[in-house]
Protein backbone atom coordinates (compact mmCIF):
# COMPACT_ATOMS: atom_id res chain seq x y z
CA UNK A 1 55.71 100.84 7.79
CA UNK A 2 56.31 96.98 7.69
CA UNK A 3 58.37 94.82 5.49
CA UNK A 4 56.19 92.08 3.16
CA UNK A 5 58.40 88.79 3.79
CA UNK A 6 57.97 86.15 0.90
CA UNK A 7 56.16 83.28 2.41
CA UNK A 8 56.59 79.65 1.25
CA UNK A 9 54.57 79.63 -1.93
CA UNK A 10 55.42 75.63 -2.29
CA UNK A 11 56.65 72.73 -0.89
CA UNK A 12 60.69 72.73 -0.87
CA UNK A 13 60.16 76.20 -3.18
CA UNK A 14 63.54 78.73 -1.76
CA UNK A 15 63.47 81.17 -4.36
CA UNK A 16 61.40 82.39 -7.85
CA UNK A 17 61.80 84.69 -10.20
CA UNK A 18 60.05 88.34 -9.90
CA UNK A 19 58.24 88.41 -13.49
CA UNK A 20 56.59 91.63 -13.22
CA UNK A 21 55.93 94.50 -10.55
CA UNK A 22 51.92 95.14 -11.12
CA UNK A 23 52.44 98.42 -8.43
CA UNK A 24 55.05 101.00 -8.31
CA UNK A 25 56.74 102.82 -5.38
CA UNK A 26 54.13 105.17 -3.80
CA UNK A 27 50.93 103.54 -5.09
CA UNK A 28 48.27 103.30 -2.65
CA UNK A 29 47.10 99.96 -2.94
CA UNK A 30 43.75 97.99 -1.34
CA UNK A 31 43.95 94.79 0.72
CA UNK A 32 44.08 91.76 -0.99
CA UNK A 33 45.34 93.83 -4.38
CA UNK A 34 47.66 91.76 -6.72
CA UNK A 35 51.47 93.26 -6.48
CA UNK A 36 53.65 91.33 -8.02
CA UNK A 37 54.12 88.17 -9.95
CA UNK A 38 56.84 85.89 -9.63
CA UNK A 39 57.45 82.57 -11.05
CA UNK A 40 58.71 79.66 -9.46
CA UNK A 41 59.74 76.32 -10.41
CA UNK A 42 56.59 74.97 -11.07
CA UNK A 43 53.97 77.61 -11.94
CA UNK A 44 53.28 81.81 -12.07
CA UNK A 45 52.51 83.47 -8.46
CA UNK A 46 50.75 86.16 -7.64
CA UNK A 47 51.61 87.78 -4.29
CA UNK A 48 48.81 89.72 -3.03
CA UNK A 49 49.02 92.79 -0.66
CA UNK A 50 48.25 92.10 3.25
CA UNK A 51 46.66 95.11 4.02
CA UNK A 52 45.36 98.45 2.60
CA UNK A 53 48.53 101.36 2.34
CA UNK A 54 51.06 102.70 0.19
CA UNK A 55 53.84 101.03 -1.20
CA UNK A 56 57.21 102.74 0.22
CA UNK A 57 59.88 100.33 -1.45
CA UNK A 58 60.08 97.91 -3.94
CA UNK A 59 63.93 95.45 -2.97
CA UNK A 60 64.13 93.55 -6.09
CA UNK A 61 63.67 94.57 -9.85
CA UNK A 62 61.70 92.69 -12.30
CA UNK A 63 63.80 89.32 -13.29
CA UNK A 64 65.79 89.47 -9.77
CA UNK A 65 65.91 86.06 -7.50
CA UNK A 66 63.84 86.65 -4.91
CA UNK A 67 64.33 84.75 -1.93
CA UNK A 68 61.54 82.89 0.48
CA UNK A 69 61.51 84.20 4.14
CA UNK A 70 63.32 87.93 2.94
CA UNK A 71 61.44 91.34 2.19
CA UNK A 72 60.13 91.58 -1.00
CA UNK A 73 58.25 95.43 -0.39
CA UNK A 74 57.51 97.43 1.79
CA UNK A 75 54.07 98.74 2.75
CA UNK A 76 53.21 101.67 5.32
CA UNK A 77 49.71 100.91 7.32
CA UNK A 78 46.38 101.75 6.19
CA UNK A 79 46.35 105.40 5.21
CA UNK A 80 50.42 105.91 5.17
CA UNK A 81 52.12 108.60 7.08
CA UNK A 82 50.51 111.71 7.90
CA UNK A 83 52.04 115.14 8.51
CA UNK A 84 49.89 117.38 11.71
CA UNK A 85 50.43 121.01 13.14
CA UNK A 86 48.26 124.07 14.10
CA UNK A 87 48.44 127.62 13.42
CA UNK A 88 47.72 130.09 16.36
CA UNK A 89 45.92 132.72 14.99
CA UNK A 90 46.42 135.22 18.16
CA UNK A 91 50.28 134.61 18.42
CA UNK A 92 52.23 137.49 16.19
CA UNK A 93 55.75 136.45 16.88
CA UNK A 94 54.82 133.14 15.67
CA UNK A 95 53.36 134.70 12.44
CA UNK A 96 56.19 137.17 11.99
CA UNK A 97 58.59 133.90 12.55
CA UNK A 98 56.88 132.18 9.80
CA UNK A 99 57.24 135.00 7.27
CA UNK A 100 60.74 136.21 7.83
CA UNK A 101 61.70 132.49 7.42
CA UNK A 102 59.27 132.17 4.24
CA UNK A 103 62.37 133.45 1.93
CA UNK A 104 65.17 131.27 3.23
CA UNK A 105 62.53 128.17 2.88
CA UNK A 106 61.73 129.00 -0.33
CA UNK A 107 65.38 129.11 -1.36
CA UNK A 108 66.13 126.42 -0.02
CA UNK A 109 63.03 124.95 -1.64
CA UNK A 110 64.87 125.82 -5.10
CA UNK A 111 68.19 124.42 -4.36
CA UNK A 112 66.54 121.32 -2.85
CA UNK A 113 64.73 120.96 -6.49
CA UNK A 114 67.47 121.79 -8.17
CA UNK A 115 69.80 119.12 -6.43
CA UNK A 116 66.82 116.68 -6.96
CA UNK A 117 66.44 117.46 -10.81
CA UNK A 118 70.61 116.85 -11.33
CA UNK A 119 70.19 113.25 -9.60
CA UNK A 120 67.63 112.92 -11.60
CA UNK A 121 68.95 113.77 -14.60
CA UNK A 122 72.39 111.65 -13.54
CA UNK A 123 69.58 109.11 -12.80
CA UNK A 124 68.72 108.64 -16.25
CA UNK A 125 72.00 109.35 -17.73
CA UNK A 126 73.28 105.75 -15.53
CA UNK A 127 69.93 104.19 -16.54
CA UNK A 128 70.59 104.72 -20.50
CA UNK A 129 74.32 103.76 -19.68
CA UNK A 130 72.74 100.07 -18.14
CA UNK A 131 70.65 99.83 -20.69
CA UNK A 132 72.99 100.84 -23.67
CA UNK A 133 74.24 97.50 -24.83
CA UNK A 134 78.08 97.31 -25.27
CA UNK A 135 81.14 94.95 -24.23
CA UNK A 136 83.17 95.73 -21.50
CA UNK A 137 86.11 96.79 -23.04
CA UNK A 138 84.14 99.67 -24.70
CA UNK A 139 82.50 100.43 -21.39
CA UNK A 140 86.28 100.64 -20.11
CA UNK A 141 87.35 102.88 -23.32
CA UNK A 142 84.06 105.43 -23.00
CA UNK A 143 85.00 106.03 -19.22
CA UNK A 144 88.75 106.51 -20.34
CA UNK A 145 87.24 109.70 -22.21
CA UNK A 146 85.02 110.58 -19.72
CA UNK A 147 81.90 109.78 -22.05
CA UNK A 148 78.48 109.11 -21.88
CA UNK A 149 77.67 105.74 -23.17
CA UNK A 150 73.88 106.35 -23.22
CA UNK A 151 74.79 109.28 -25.76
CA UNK A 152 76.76 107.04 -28.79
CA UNK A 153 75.05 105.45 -31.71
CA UNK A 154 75.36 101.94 -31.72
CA UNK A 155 76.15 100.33 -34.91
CA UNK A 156 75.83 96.81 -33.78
CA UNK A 157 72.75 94.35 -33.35
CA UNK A 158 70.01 95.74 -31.05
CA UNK A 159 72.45 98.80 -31.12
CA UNK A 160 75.21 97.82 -29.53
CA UNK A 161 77.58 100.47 -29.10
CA UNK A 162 81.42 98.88 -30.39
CA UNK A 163 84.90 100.57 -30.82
CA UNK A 164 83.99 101.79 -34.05
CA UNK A 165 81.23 103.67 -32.73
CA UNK A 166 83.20 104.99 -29.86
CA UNK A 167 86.11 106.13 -31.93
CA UNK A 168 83.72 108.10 -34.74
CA UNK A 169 81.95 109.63 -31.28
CA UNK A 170 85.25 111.01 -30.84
CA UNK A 171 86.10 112.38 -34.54
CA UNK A 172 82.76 114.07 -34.39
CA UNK A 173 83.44 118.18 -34.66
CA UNK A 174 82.45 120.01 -31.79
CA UNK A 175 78.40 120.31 -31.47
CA UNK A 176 78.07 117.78 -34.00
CA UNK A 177 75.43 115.00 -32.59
CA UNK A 178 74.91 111.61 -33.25
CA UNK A 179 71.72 112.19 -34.99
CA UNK A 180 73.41 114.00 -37.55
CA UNK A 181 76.35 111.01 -38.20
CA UNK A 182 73.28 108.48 -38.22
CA UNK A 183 73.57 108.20 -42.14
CA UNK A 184 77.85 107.42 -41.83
CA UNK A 185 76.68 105.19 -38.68
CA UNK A 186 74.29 103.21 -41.36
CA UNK A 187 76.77 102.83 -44.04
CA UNK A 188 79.66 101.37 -41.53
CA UNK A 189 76.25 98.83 -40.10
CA UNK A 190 76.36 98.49 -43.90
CA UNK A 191 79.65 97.57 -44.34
CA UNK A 192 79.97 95.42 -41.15
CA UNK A 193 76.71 93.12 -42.27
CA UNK A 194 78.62 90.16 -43.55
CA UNK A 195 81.58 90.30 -40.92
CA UNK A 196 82.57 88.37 -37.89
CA UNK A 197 81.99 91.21 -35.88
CA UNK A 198 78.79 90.60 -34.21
CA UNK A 199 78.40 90.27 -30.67
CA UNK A 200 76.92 87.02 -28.72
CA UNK A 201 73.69 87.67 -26.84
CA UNK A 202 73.97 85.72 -23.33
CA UNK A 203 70.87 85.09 -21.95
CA UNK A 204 70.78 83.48 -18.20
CA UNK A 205 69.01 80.46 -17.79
CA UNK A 206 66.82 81.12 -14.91
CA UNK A 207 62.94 79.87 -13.63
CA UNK A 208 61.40 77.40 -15.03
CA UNK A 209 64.39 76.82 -17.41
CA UNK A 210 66.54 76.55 -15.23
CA UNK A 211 64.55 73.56 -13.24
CA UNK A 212 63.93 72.07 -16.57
CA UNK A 213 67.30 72.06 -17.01
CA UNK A 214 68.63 70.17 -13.80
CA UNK A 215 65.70 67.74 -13.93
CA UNK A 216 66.60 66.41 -16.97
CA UNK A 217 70.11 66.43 -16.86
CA UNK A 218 69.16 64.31 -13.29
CA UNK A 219 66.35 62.19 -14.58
CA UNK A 220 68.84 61.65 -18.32
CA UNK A 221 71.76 60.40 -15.99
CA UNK A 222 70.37 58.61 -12.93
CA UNK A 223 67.37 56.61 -15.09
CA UNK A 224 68.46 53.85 -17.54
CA UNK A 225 65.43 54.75 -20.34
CA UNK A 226 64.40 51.82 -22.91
CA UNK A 227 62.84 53.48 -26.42
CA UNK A 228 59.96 51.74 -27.97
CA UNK A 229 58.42 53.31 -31.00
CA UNK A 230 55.35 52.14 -32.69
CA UNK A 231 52.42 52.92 -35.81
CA UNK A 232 48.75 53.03 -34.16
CA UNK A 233 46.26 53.46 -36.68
CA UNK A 234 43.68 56.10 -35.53
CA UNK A 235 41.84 56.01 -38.56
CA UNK A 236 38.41 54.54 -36.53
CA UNK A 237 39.36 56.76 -33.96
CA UNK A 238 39.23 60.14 -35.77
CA UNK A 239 36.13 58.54 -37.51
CA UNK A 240 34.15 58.29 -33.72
CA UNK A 241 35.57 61.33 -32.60
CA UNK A 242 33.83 63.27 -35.73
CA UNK A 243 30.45 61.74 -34.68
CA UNK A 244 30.67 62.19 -31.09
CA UNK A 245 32.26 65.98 -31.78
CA UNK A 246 28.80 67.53 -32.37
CA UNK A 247 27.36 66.31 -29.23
CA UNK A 248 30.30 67.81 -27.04
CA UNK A 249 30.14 70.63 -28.39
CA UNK A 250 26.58 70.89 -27.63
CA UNK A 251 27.55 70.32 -23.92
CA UNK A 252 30.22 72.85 -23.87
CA UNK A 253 33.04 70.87 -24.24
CA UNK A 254 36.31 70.74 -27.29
CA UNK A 255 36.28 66.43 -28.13
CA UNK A 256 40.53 66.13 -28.99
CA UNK A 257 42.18 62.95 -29.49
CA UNK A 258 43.64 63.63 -26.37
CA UNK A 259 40.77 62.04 -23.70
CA UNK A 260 40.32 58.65 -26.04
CA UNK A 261 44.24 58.31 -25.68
CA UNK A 262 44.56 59.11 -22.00
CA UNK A 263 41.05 57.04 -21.40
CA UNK A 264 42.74 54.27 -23.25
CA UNK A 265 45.71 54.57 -21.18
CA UNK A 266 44.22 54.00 -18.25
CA UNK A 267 42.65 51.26 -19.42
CA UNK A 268 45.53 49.37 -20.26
CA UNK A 269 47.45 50.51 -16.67
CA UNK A 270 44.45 48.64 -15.23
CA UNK A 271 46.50 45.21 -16.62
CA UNK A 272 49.77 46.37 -16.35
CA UNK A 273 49.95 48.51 -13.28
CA UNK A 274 53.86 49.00 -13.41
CA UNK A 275 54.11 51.32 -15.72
CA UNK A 276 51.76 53.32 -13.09
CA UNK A 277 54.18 52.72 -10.27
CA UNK A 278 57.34 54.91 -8.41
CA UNK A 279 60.78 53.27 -7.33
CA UNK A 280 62.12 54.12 -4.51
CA UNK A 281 65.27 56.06 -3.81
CA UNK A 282 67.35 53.24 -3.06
CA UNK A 283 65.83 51.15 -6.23
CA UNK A 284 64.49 48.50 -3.14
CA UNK A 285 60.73 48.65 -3.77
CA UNK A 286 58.15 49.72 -6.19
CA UNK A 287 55.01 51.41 -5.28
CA UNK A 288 52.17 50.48 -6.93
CA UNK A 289 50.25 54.33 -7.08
CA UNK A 290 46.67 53.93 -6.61
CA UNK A 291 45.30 55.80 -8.97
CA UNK A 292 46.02 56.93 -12.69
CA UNK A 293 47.06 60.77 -13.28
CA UNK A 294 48.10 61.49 -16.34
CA UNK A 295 50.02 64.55 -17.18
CA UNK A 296 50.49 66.04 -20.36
CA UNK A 297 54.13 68.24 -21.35
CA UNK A 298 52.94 71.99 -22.54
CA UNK A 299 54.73 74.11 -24.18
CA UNK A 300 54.15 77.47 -22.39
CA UNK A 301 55.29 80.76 -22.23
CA UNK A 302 56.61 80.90 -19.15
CA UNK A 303 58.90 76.77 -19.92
CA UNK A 304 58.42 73.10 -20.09
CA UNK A 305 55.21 72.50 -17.70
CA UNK A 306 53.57 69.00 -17.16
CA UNK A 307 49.95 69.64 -15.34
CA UNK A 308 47.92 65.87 -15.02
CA UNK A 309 44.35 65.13 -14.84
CA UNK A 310 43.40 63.23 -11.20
CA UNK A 311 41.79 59.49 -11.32
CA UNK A 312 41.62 59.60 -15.28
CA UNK A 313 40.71 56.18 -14.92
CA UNK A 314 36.63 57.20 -12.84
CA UNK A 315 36.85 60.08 -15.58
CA UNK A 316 34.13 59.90 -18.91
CA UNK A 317 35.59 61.07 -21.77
CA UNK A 318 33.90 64.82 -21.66
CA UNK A 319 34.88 65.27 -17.79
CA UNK A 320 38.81 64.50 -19.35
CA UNK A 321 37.87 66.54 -22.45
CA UNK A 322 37.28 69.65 -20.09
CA UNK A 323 39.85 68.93 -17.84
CA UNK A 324 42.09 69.16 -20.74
CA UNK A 325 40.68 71.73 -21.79
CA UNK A 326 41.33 73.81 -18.31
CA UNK A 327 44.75 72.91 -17.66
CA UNK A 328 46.37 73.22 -20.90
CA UNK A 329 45.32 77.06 -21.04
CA UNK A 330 46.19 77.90 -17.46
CA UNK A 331 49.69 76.21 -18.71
CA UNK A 332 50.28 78.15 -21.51
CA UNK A 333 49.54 81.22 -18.87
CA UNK A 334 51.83 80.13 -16.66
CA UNK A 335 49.11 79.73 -14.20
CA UNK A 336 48.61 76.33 -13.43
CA UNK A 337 47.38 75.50 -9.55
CA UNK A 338 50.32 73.55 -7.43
CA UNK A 339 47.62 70.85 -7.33
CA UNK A 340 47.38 70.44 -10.91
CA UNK A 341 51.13 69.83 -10.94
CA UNK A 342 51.91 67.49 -8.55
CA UNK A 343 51.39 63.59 -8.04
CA UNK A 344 51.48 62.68 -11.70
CA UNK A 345 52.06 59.20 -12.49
CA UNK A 346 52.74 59.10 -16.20
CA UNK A 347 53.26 61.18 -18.86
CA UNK A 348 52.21 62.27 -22.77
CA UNK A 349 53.95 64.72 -24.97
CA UNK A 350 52.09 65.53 -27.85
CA UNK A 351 55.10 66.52 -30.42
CA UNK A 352 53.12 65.91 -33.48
CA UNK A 353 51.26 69.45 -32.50
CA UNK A 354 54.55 70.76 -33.65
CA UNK A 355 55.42 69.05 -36.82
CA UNK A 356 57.08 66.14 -35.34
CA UNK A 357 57.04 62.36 -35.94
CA UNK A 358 59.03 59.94 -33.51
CA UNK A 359 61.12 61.11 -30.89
CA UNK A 360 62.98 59.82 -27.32
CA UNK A 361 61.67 61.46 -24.73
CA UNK A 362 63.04 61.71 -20.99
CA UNK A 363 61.00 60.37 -18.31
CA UNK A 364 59.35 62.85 -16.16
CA UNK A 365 61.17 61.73 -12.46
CA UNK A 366 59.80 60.50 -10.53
CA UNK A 367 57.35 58.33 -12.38
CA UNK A 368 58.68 55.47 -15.15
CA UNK A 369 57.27 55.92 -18.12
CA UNK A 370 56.01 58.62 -20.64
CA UNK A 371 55.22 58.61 -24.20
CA UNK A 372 55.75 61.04 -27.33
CA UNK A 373 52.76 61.10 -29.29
CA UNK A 374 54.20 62.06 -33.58
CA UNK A 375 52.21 63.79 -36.22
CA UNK A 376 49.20 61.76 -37.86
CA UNK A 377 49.75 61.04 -41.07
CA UNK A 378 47.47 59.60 -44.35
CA UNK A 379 49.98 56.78 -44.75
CA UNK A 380 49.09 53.56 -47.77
CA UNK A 381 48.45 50.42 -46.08
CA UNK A 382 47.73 46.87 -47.25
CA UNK A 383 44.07 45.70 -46.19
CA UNK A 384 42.74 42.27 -45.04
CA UNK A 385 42.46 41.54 -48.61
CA UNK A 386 46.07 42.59 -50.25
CA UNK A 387 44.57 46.05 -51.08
CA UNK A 388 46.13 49.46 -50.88
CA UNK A 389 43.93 52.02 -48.81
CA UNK A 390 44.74 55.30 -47.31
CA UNK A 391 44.80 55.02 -43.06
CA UNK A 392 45.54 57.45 -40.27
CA UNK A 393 49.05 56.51 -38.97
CA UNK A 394 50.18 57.79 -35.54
CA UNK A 395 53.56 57.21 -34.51
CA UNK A 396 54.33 56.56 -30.61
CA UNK A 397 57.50 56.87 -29.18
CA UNK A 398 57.63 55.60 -25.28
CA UNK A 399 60.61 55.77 -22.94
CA UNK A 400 60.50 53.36 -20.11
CA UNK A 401 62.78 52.98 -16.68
CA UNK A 402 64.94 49.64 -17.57
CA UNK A 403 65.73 49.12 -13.75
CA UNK A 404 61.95 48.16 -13.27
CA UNK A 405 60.80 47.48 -17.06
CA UNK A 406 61.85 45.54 -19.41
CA UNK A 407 61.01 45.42 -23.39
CA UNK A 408 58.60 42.67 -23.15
CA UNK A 409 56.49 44.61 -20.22
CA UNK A 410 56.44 48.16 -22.46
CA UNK A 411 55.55 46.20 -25.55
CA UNK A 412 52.64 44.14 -24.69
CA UNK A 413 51.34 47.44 -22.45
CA UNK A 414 51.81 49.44 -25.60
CA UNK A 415 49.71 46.83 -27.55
CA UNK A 416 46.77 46.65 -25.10
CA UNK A 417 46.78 50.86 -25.52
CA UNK A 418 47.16 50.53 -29.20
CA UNK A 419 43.98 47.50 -29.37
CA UNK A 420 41.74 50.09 -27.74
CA UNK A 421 42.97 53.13 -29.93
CA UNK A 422 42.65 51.32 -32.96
CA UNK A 423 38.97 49.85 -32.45
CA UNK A 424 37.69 52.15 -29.89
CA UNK A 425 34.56 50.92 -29.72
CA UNK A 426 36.39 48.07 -27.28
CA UNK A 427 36.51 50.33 -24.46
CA UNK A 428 32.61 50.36 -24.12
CA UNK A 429 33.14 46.63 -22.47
CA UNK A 430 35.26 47.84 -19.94
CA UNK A 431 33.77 51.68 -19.10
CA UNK A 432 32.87 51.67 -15.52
């Protein structure tokens, strides 16, 4: 048997999160056989199985820490541990040995089972104790009267157990169970409805959150941001979109806003390459990135994850369309390749997905720039001749790094993206 150390799954990755066990102590499992996920700062793992054996030990339980470079299971070699001896026929002392200790075995066979059924039974008694949700001063009380937690009613949300329920656990007459005090149980839940009674729910902040969380507390405090909202009118947009739809679809691809917007983007980066660029750490020099990947915030299941598309700038519109397409499901799997998620160089949240209009986003270190897209709306708007018509309004909010760009830069960028979004015919002349 061998210990499975976790090996780096990522550059400057120490520790993820185990999601999910897919085996279970004393599987037999084939090589190369998913075991376990486990999600790290950047994207869902799985952790395949070295070798072909059984799994003797499983050291952390589903949302533990795991740590890189420790055990993480334990595997015996290909075909486990096997037990060998011989009978000799011709030898009568050995068979009379073997029968006059048959009766002692099998007694001790019955304690041994019988030992092993009361741990198991205290087993689950501790397990429904863990599980039992309760504060710790009625923890403290229930062991006070040598209780079992795991065998009160809760009355509380999610059925916590509180002092109430202990106290009525103890009024109970002899042989009387909590089944049959469910109905004085309800009334007192009843009763207790519009108090200040309930309990908090703490939930640890851990994975994904919990980078989320100290990246943009870092990038909110170190990075000076500069807002700049603005209208684009996407009302030619959505109009080429619904002719060139049908013929994507026809090639197997889903034609979104989203590849005219990021095409568009790149576009304009081509005349003002700064908002493409990286400052150093000690805010000395700017680097100039060489090409345009443009990563887009998803909301998934597993947190906050930013995947970008590579060179969106040699890209046609249906090789961004699938590319979209591909990453934004693996995100909202939490299964996005380390590839997809590193050397971005600019940003787009797409907030109007959810309802929302303008917003101030927090740049996504370390680029210096990104850009909330709002909710289209049919808005009124005065034509070239004084007349009220009906046009697609998309708000933009952008948040820029104020050590590098200024208001003027992020304005006239914003207008060069917003002249190709609003006639988008204009980016035939400069499609390479």
């Amino acid at each position: 048997m061998s210990d499975f150390i976790l090996p780096d799954i990522g550059e400057g990755i120490v520790e993820c999160e185990v999601v999910k066990w897919l085996v279970s102590e004393g599987d037999i499992i084939e090589e190369d056989q998913p075991v376990v996920e486990v999600m790290t700062d950047k994207a869902l793992v799985e952790i395949p199985a070295p070798h072909k054996g059984q799994i003797k030990r499983l050291y952390y339980k589903e949302g533990d820490i795991a740590k890189v470079h420790a055990p993480l299971f334990e595997l015996s070699e290909e075909g486990g541990e096997q037990e060998h001896g011989t009978i000799n026929d011709t030898d009568d002392s050995t068979s009379e040995k073997a029968t006059a200790s048959s009766t002692p075995a099998s007694q001790k066979a019955d304690t041994k089972k019988q030992a092993s059924d009361s741990a198991n039974s205290d087993e689950t008694t501790r397990a429904a104790e863990i599980k039992t949700p309760a504060s710790p001063s009625v923890r403290r009380l229930v062991r006070e009267y040598d209780l079992s937690l795991g065998h009160i009613s809760g009355s509380g949300r999610d059925g916590r157990v509180l002092k109430e329920d202990v106290l009525a656990h103890l009024k109970q007459p002899e042989g009387q169970t909590d089944e049959s005090a469910g109905a004085q149980s309800g009334n007192l839940l009843a009763k207790r409805s519009g108090t200040t009674d309930q309990q908090v729910r703490v939930e640890p902040i851990k994975g994904m959150k919990a980078v989320m969380a100290k990246r943009m507390v870092a990038a909110a405090s170190s990075i000076p941001h500069f807002i700049f909202s603005e209208d684009i009118d996407v009302t030619e947009l959505l109009a080429l979109r619904a002719q060139l739809k049908p013929l994507a679809e026809a090639s197997g691809s889903r034609l979104t806003l989203m590849p005219f917007i990021m095409k568009a983007m790149a576009l304009a980066i081509r005349d003002y390459p700064i908002l493409n660029s990286r400052v150093n750490d000690e805010v000395t020099e700017i680097h100039y990135q060489p090409q345009c990947n443009i990563g887009m915030a998803v909301d998934s299941k597993a947190g906050l994850m930013v995947p970008n598309i590579k060179g969106v700038e040699h890209l046609s519109l249906l090789e961004i369309a699938n590319e979209v397409a591909r990453l934004t499901e693996a995100a909202r799997e939490g299964r996005v390749a380390q590839d997809d998620l590193k050397g971005g160089t600019i940003t787009i949240s797409n907030i109007g997905a959810l309802g929302g209009t303008y917003a101030s986003p927090i740049i996504n270190a370390p680029e210096v720039a990104i850009v909330a897209l709002g909710r289209t709306q049919t808005l009124p708007r005065f034509d070239q001749a004084g007349n009220v018509t009906a046009r697609s309004i998309m708000p933009v909010s952008w948040a820029g790094d104020h050590r590098i760009i200024d208001g003027g830069t992020i304005a006239r960028f914003s207008n060069c993206w917003k002249g190709y979004l609003e006639s988008p015919q204009s980016m035939l002349l400069h499609l390479g």
